[in-house]
Structure formats: C-alpha cells, structure tokens
Protein backbone atom coordinates (compact mmCIF):
# COMPACT_ATOMS: atom_id res chain seq x y z
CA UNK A 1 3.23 101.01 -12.52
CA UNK A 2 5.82 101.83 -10.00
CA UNK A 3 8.85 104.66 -11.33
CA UNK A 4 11.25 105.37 -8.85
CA UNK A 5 12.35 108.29 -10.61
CA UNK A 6 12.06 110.41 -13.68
CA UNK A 7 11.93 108.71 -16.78
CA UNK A 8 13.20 110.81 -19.58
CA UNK A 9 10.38 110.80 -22.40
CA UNK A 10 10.03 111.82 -25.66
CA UNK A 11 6.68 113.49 -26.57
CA UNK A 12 4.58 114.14 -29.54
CA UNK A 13 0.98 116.71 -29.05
CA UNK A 14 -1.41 117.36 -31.15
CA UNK A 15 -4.74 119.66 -30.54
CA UNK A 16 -7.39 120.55 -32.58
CA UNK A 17 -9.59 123.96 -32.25
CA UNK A 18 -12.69 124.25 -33.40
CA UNK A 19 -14.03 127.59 -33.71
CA UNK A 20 -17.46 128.90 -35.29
CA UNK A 21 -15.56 128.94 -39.04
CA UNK A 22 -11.89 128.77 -37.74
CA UNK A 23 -9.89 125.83 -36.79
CA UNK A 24 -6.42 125.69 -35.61
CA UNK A 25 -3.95 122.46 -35.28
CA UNK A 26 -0.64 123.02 -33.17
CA UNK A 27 2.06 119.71 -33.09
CA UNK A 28 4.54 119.76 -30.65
CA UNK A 29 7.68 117.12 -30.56
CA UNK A 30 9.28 117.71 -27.05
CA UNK A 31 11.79 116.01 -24.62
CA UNK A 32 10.41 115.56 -21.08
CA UNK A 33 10.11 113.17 -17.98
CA UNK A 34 7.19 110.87 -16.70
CA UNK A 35 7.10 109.95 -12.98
CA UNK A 36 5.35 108.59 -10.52
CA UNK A 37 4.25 110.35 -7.48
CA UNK A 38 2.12 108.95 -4.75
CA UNK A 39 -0.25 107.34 -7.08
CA UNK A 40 -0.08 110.07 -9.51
CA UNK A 41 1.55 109.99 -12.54
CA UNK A 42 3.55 113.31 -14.06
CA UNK A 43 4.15 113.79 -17.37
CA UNK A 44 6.57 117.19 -17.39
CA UNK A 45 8.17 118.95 -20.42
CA UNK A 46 8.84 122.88 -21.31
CA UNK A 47 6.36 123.71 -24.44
CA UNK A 48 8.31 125.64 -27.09
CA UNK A 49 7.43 128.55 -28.87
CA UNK A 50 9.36 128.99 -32.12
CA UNK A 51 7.97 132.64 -32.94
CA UNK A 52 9.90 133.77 -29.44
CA UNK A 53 11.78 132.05 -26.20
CA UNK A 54 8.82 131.82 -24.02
CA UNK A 55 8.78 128.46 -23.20
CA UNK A 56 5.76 127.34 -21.29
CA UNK A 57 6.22 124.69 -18.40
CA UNK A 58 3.13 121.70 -18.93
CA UNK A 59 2.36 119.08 -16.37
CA UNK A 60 0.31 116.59 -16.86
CA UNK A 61 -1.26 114.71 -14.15
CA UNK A 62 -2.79 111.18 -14.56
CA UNK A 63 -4.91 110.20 -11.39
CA UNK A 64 -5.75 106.62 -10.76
CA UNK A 65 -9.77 107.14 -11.65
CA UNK A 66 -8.32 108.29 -14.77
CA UNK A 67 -9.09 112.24 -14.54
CA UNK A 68 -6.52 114.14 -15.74
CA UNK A 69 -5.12 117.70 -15.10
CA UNK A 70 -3.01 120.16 -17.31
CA UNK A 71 -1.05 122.75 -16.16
CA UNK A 72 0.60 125.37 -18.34
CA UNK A 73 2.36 128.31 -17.43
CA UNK A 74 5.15 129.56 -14.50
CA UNK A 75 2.55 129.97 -11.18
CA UNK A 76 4.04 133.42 -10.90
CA UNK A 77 4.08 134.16 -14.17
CA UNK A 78 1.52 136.42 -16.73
CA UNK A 79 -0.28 133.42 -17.89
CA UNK A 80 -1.53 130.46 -16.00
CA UNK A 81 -4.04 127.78 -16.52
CA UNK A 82 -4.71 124.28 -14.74
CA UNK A 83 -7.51 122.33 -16.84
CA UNK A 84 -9.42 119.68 -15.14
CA UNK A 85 -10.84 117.08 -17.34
CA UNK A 86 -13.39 113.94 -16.12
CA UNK A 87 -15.09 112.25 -18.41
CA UNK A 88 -18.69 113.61 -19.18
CA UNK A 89 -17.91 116.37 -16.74
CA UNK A 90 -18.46 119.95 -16.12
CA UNK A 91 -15.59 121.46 -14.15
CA UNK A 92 -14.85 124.93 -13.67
CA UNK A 93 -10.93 126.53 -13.66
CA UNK A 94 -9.70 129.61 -13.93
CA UNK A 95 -7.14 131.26 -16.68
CA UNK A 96 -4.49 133.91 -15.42
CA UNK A 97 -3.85 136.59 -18.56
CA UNK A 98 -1.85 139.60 -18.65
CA UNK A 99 -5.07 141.34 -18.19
CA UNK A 100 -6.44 139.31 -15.32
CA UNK A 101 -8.11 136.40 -14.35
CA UNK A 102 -10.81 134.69 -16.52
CA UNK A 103 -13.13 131.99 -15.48
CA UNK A 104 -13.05 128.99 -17.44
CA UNK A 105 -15.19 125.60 -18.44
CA UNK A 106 -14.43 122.60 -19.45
CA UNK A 107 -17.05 120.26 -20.77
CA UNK A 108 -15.14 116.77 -21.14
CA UNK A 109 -16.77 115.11 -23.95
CA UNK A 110 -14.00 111.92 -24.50
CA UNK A 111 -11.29 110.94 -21.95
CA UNK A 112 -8.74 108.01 -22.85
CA UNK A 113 -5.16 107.41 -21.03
CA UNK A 114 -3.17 104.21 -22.15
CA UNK A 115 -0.03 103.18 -20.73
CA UNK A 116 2.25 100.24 -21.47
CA UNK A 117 4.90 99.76 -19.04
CA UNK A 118 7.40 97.78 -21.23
CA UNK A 119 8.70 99.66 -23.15
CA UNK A 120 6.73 102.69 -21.24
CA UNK A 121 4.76 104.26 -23.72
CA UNK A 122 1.40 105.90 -23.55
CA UNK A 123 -1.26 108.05 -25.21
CA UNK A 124 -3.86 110.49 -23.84
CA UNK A 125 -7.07 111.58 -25.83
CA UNK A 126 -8.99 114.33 -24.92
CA UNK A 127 -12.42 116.17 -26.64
CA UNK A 128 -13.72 118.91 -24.77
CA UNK A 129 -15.77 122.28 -24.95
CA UNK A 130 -14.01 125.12 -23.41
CA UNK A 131 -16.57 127.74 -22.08
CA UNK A 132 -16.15 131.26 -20.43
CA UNK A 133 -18.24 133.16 -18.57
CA UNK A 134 -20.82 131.34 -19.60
CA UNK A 135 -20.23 131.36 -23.35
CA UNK A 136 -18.97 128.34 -26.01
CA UNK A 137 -15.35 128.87 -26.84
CA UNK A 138 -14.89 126.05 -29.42
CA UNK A 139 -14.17 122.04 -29.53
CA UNK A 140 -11.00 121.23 -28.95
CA UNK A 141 -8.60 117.44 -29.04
CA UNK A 142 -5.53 117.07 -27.85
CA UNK A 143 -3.57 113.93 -28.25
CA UNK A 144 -0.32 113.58 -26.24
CA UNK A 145 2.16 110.30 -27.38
CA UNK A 146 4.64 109.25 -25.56
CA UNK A 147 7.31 107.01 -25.09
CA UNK A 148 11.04 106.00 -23.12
C-alpha cells in the first residue's frame, strides 16, 4: 500500500476492560487521517472526551511484521503512554501520570490488522493483559474500524 499523503478517515473504537468484578466498554466514532510513512503506516485522530475538552492525541502505528504501537497523550503533557503490542509478547512501556511515571506491561494475547486498499478500509484487534509493577491490571480488547 503506497499513500502519498494523508487520507482523511473515519474511525470507530471499541475496548473492553476486564477487571476482577468490573468491566468497562468505551466507543469512540472519530474523524482522523491514515498515512503512510517509510513503511509504516499512521493512523492519527484527537480522542474526545465528552465529560470535559481534553482531547487526547492517538497514533497508531502499523509496522510491516505486523506489531503495532499506540500512543496517547501530548509528549509534554500530564499524561502519556506508548503501548507496544507483538503477538504472544511481553513488552514493557512506561505511563506518564500527573503523579509520575509508572511502569507498565503488556502481555499481547491476540494481534490482527486487516487492510483493504480499495476502498481503504481496515480493522485492528487487540487482547492483552496490562500489568504494573509486577501486578495483573485486567484483560482488555480494543477494536479500531476504519475506513476512507
């Protein structure tokens, strides 16, 4: 797949957390842009919040061996994560609070990225464990769809 520029996008996420007796699902419907870098593939939008205006910038990044990284939050900002996910992996991160910085896990248990070029559409599944400092956070799924 070869995009010479940004390609406007709409996009539809879904995640699933699973904790001890709690679980949580969040759906976001979002405008953003896919494009091709190198032989990366960027999938950008602005997350909305609707209980305030602090929008969260995501980037997705789709590398040919199929790994994928997701990166929420301003760099300089208060919070700041980049999640690494390889299928059947360990791989350690790091989280950026308000009250400092908090080593993270993720255990990928299901990877899948599908992409049809025309039209460009695409989905990404992804089941993982999130741990911290050592210790089980929950299952979680997030499904990104999107489409030109």
């Amino acid at each position: 797949m070869a995009l010479e520029s940004a390609v406007p996008i709409s996009i539809h996420l879904e995640t699933r957390i699973q904790r001890k007796d709690e679980e949580e699902h969040h759906v976001y419907d979002e405008e953003g842009t896919i494009a091709q870098v190198g032989d990366n593939l960027y999938i950008r939008y602005e997350e909305t919040n609707p209980e305030n205006d602090d929008n969260q910038p995501v980037t997705v990044k789709i590398v040919p061996n199929g790994d994928v990284q997701v990166t929420r939050g301003r760099s300089a900002g208060n919070t700041f994560s980049r999640l690494f996910f390889s299928n059947g992996k360990r791989v350690i991160a790091s989280y950026r609070t308000p009250y400092g910085m908090l080593s993270i896990e993720t255990v990928t248990q299901a990877l899948q990225v599908r992409i049809r070029q025309a039209p460009l559409a695409g989905r990404i599944n992804i089941a993982y464990q999130l741990m911290a400092a050592g210790e089980y956070l929950g299952d979680y799924q997030l499904q990104l769809l999107f489409g030109a």
